[in-house]
Every structure is written in C-alpha cells, then in structure tokens.
N, C-alpha and C. Protein backbone atom coordinates (compact mmCIF):
# COMPACT_ATOMS: atom_id res chain seq x y z
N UNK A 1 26.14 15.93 -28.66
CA UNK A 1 25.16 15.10 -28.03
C UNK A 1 23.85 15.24 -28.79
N UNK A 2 23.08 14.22 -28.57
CA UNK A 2 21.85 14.38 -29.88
C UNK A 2 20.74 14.07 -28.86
N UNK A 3 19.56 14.42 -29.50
CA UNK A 3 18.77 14.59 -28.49
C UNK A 3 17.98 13.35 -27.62
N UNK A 4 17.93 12.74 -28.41
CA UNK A 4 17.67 11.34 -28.32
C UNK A 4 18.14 10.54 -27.36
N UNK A 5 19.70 11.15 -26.74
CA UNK A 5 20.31 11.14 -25.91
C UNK A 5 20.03 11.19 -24.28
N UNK A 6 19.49 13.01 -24.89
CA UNK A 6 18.96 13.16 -23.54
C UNK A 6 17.70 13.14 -23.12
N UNK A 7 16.73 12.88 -24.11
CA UNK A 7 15.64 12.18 -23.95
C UNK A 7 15.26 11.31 -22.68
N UNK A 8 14.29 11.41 -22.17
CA UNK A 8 14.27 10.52 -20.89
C UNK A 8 13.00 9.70 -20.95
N UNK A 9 13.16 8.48 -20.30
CA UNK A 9 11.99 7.30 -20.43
C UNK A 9 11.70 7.25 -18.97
N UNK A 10 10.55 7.01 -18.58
CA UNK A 10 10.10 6.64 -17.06
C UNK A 10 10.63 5.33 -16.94
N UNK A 11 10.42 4.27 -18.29
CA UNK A 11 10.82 3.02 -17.80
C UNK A 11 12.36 2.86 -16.76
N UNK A 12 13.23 4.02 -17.55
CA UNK A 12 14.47 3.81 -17.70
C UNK A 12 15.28 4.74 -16.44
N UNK A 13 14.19 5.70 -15.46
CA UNK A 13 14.63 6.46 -15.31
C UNK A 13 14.98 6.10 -13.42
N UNK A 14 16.60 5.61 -12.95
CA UNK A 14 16.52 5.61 -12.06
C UNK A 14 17.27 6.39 -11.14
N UNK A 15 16.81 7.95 -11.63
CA UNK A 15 17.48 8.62 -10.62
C UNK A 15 17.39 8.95 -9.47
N UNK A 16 15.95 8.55 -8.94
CA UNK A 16 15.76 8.75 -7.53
C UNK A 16 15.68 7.05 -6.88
N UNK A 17 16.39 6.37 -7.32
CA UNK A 17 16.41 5.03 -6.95
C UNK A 17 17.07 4.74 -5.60
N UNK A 18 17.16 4.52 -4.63
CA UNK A 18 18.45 4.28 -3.90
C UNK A 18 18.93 2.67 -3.25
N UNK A 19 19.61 2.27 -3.06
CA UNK A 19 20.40 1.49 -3.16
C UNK A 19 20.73 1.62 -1.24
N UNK A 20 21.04 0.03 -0.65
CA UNK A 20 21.57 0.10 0.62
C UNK A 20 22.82 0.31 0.78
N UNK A 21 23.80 0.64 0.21
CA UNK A 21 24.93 1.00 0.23
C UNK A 21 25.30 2.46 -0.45
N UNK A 22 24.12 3.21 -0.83
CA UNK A 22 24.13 4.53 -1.24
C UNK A 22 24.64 5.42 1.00
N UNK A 23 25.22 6.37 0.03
CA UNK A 23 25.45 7.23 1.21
C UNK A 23 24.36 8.54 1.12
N UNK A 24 23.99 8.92 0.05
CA UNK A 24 22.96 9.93 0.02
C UNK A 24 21.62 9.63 0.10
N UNK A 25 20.60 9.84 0.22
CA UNK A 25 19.07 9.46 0.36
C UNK A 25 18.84 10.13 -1.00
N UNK A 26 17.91 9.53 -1.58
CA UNK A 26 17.57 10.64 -3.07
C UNK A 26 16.52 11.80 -2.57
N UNK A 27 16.21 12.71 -3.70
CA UNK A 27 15.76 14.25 -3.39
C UNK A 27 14.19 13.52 -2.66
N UNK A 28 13.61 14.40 -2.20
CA UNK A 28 12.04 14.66 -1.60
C UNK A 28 11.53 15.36 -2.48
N UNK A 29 10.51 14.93 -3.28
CA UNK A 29 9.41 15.27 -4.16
C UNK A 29 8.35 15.90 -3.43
N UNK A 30 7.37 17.00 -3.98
CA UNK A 30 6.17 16.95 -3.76
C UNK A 30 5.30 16.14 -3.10
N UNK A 31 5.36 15.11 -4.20
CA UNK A 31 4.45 13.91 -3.78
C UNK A 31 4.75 13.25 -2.10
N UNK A 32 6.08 13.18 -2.21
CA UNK A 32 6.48 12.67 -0.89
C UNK A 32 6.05 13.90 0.34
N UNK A 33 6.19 14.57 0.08
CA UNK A 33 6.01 15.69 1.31
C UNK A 33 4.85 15.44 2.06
N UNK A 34 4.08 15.70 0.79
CA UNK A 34 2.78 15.36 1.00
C UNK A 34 2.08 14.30 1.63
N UNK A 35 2.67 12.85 0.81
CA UNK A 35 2.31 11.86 1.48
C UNK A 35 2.94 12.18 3.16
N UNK A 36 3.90 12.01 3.48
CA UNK A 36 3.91 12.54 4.57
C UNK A 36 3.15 13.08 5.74
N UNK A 37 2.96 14.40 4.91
CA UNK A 37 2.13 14.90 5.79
C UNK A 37 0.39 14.41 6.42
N UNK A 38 0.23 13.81 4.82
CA UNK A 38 -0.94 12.88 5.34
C UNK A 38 -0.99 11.76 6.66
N UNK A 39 0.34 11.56 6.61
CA UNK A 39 0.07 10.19 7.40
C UNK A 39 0.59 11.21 9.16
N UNK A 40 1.40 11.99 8.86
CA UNK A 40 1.17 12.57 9.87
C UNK A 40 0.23 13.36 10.47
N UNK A 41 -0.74 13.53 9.65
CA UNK A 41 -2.01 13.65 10.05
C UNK A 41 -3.12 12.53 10.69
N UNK A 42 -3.24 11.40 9.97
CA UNK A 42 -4.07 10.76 10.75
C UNK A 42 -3.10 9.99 11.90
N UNK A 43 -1.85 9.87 11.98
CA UNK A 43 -1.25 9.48 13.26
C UNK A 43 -1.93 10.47 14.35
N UNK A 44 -1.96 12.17 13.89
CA UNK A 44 -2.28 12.87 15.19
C UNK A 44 -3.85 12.35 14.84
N UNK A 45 -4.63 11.87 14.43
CA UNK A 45 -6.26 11.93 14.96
C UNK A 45 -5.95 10.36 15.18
N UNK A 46 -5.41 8.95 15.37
CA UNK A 46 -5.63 8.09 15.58
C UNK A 46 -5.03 8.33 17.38
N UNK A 47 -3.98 9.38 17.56
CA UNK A 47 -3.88 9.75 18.68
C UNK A 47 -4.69 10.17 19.57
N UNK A 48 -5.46 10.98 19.48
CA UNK A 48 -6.58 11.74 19.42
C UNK A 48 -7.48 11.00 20.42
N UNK A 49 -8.09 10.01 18.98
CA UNK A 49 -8.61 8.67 19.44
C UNK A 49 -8.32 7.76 20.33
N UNK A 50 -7.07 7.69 20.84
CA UNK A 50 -6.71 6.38 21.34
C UNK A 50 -6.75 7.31 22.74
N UNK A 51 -6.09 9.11 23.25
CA UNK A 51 -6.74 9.66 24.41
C UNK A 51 -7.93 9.62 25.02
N UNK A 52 -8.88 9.77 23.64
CA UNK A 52 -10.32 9.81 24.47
C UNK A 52 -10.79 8.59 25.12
N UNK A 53 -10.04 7.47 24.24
CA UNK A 53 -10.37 6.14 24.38
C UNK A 53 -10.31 5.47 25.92
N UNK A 54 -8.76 6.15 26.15
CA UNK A 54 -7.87 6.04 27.50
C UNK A 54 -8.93 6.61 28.64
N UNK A 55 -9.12 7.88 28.65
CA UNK A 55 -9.63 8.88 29.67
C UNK A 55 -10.93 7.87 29.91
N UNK A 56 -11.51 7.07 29.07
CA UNK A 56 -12.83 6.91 29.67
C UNK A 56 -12.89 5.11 30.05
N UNK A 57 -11.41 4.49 29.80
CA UNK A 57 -11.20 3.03 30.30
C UNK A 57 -10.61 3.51 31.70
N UNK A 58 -9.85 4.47 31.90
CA UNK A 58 -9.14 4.78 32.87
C UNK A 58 -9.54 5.46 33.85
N UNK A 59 -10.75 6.13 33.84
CA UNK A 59 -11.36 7.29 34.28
C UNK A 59 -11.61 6.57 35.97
N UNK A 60 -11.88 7.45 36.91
CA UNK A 60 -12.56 7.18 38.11
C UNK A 60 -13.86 6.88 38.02
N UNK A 61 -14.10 5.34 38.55
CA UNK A 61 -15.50 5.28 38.92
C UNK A 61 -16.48 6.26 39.61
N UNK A 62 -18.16 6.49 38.45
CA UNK A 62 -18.49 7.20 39.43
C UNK A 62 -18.92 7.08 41.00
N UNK A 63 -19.09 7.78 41.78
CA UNK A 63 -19.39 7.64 42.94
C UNK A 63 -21.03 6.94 42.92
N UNK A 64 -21.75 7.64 42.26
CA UNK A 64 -23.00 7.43 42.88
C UNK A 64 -23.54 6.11 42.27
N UNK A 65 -22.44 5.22 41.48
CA UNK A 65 -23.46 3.74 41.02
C UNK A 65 -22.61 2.79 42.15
C-alpha cells in the first residue's frame, strides 16, 4: 500500500457521514459534545426564564390594590 493511499482529504472524507438506512449512528466528536452541552445549557436558562416569567403572570393578586 503506498502512502498516497492512505492519505486522507477532508473533501473526500466520509466517514462520519450517515445515511437513513445506516443502522449505526457515526462516532461523537468533541465538537459535538460540546455543542451539546451548550445548547443544553441555554435550554436550562431559557427555562429559568420562562419560570420566573410564569410565577409573576400567574401569581396571586395583591390584596391591598
């Protein structure tokens, strides 16, 4: 085998590609984790947000107005 062979191109490279008729999911990268975790982060503060939001549309009128 020559090296040239195993040489690898980004253009060319579809090993984490997947396909709807694949049975495996391809690997989880770094990058993906990560992204991830980002978005599961601002899901919990858009949550956050949307409690405080609640408590004070929902809240009991005060008494004294």
């Amino acid at each position: 085998m020559r090296f040239n062979e195993l040489a690898q191109s980004a253009e060319n490279d579809e090993f984490n590609t997947w396909d709807i008729d694949d049975t495996r999911r391809p690997k989880l990268t770094l990058a993906h984790l990560n992204k991830m975790r980002g978005m599961k982060e601002v899901a919990k503060a858009e949550h956050m947000d949307m409690a405080v939001n609640w408590k004070k549309m929902y809240s009991a009128a005060d008494p004294s107005e």
